[in-house]
N, C-alpha and C. Protein backbone atom coordinates (compact mmCIF):
# COMPACT_ATOMS: atom_id res chain seq x y z
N UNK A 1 -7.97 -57.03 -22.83
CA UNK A 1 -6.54 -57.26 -22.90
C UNK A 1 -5.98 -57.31 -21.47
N UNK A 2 -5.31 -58.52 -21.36
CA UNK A 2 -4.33 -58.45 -19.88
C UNK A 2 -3.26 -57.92 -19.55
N UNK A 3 -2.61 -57.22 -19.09
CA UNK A 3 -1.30 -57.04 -19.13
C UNK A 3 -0.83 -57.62 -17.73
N UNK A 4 -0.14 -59.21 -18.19
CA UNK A 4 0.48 -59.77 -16.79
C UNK A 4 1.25 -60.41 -17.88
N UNK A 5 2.55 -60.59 -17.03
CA UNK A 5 3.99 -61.30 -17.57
C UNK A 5 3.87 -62.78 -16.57
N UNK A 6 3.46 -63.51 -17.63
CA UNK A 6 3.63 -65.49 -16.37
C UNK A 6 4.66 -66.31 -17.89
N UNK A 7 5.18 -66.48 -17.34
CA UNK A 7 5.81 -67.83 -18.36
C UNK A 7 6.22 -69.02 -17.66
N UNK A 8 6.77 -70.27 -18.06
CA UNK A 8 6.35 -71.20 -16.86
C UNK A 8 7.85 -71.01 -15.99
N UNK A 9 8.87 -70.05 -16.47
CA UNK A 9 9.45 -69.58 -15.65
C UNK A 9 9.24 -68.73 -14.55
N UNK A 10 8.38 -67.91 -15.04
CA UNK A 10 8.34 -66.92 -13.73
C UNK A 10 7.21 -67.28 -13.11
N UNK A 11 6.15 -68.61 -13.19
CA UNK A 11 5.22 -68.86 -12.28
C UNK A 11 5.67 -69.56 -11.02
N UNK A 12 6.31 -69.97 -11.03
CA UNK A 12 6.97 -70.46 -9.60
C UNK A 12 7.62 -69.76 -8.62
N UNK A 13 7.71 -68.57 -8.84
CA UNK A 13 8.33 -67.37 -8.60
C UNK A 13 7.96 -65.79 -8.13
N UNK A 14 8.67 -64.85 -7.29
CA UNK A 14 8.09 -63.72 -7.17
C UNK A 14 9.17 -62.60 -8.32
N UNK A 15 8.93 -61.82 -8.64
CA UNK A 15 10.17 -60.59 -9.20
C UNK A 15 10.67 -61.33 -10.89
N UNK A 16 9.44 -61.10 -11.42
CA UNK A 16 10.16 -61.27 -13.31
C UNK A 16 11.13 -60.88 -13.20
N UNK A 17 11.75 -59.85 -13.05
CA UNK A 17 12.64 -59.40 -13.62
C UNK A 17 13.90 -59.01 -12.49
N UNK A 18 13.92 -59.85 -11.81
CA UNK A 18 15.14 -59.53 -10.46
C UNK A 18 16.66 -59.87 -10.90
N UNK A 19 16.47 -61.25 -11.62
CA UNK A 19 17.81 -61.07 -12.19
C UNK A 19 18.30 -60.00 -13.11
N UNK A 20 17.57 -60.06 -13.69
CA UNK A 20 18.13 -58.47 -14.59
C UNK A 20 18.58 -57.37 -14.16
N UNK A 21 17.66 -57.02 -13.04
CA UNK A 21 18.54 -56.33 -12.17
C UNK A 21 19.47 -55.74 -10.98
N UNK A 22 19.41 -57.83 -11.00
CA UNK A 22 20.36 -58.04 -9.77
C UNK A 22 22.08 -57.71 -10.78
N UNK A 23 21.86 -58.15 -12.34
CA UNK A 23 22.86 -57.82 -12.98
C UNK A 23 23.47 -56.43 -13.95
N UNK A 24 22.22 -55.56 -13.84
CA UNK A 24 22.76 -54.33 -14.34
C UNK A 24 22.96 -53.41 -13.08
N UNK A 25 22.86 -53.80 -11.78
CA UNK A 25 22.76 -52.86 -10.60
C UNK A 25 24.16 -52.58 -10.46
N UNK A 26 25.35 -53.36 -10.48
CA UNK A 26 26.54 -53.29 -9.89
C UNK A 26 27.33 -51.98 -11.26
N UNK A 27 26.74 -52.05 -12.53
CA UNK A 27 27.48 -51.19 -13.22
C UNK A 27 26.25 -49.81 -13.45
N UNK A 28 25.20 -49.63 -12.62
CA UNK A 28 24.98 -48.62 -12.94
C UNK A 28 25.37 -47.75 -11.57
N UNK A 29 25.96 -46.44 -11.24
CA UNK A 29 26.91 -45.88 -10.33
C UNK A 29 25.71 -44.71 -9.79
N UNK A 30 25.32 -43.81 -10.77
CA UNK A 30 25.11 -42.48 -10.60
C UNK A 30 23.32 -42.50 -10.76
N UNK A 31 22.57 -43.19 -10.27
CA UNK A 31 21.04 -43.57 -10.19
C UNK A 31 20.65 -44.98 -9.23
N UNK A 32 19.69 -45.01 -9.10
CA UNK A 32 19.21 -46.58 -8.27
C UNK A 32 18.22 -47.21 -9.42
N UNK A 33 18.11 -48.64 -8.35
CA UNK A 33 17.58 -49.16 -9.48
C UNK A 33 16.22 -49.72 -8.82
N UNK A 34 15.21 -49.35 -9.22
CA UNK A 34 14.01 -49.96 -8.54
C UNK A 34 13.27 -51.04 -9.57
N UNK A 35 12.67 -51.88 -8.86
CA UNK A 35 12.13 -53.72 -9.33
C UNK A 35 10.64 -53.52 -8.88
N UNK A 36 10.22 -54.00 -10.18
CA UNK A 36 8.45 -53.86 -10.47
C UNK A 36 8.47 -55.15 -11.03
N UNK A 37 6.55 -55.99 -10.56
CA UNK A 37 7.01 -56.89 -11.69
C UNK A 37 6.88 -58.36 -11.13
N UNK A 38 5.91 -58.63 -10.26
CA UNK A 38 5.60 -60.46 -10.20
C UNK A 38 5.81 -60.15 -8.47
N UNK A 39 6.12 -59.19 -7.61
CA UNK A 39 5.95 -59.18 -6.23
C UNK A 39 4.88 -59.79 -5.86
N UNK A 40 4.99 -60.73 -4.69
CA UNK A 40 3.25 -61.30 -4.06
C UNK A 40 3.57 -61.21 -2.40
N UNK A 41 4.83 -61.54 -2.47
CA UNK A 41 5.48 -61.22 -0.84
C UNK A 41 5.96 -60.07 -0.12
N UNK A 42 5.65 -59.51 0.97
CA UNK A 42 6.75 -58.61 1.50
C UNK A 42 7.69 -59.27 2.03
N UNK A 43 8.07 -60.45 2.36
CA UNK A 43 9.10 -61.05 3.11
C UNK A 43 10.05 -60.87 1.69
N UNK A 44 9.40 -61.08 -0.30
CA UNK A 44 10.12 -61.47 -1.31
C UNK A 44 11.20 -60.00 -1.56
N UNK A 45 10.25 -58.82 -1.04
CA UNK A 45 10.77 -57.35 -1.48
C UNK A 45 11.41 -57.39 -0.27
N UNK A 46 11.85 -57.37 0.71
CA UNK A 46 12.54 -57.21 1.81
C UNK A 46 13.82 -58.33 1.26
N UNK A 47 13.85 -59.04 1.10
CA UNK A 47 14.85 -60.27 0.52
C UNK A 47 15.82 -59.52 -0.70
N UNK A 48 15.11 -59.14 -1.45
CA UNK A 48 15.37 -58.44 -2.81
C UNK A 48 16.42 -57.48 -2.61
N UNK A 49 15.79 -56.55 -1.97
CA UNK A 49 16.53 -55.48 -1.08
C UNK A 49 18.00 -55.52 -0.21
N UNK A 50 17.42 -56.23 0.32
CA UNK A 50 18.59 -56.75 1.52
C UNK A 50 19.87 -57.56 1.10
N UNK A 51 19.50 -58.19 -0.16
CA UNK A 51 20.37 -59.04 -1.20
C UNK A 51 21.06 -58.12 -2.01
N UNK A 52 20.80 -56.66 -2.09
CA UNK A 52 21.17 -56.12 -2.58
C UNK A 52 20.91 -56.28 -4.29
N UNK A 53 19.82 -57.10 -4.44
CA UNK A 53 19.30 -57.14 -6.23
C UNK A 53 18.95 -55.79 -6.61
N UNK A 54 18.22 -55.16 -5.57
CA UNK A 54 17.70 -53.71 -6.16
C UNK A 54 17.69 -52.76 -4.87
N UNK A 55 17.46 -51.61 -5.23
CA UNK A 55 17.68 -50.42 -4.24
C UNK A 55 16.17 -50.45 -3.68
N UNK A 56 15.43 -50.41 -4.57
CA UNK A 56 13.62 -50.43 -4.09
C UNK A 56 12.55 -51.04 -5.08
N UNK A 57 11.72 -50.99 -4.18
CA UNK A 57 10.33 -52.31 -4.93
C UNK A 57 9.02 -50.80 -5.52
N UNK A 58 9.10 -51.15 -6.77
CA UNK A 58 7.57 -50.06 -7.30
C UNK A 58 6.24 -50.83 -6.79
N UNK A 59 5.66 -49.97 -6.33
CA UNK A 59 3.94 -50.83 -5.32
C UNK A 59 3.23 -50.08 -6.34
N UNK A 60 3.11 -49.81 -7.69
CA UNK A 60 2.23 -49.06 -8.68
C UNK A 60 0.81 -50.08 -8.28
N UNK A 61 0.96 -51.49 -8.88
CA UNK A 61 -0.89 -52.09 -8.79
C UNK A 61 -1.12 -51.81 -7.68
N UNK A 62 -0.50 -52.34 -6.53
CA UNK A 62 -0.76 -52.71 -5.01
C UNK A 62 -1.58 -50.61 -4.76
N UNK A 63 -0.58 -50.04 -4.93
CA UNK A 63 -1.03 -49.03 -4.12
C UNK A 63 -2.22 -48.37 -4.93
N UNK A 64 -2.51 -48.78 -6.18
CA UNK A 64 -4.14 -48.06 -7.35
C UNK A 64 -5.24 -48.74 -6.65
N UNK A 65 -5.03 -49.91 -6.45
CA UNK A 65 -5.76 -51.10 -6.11
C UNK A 65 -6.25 -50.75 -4.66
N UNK A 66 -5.11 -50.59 -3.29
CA UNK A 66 -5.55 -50.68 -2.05
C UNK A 66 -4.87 -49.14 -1.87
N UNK A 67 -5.37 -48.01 -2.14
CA UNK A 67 -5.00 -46.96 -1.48
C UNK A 67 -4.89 -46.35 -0.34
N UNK A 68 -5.46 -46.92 0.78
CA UNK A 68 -5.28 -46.74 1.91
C UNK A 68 -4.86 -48.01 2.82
């Protein structure tokens, strides 16, 4: 079993799910919001960030995968 999210939307693309929470970020007040989820760039999570879509990027595969 795979667990990867591609649809022919999000193959052209880094961050499944950035709009989503480029649009629940502004009404949630009292928590942050961190974006998991189709990253391949650091220039894409630095962008993300800086755009203010999300507060921070989850590195869960990246960091199981390359731990040091």
């Amino acid at each position: 079993m795979q667990f990867w999210h591609a649809t022919e939307s999000t193959l052209p693309r880094e961050a499944f799910f950035i709009e989503f929470a480029a649009t629940v970020r502004p009404h949630i007040k009292s928590s942050v919001v961190y974006l998991t989820g189709g990253f391949r760039t650091v220039p894409a999570m630095v962008k993300a960030v800086r755009n203010k879509e999300t507060d921070g990027i989850s590195l869960a595969r990246p960091v199981a995968a390359e731990p040091d």
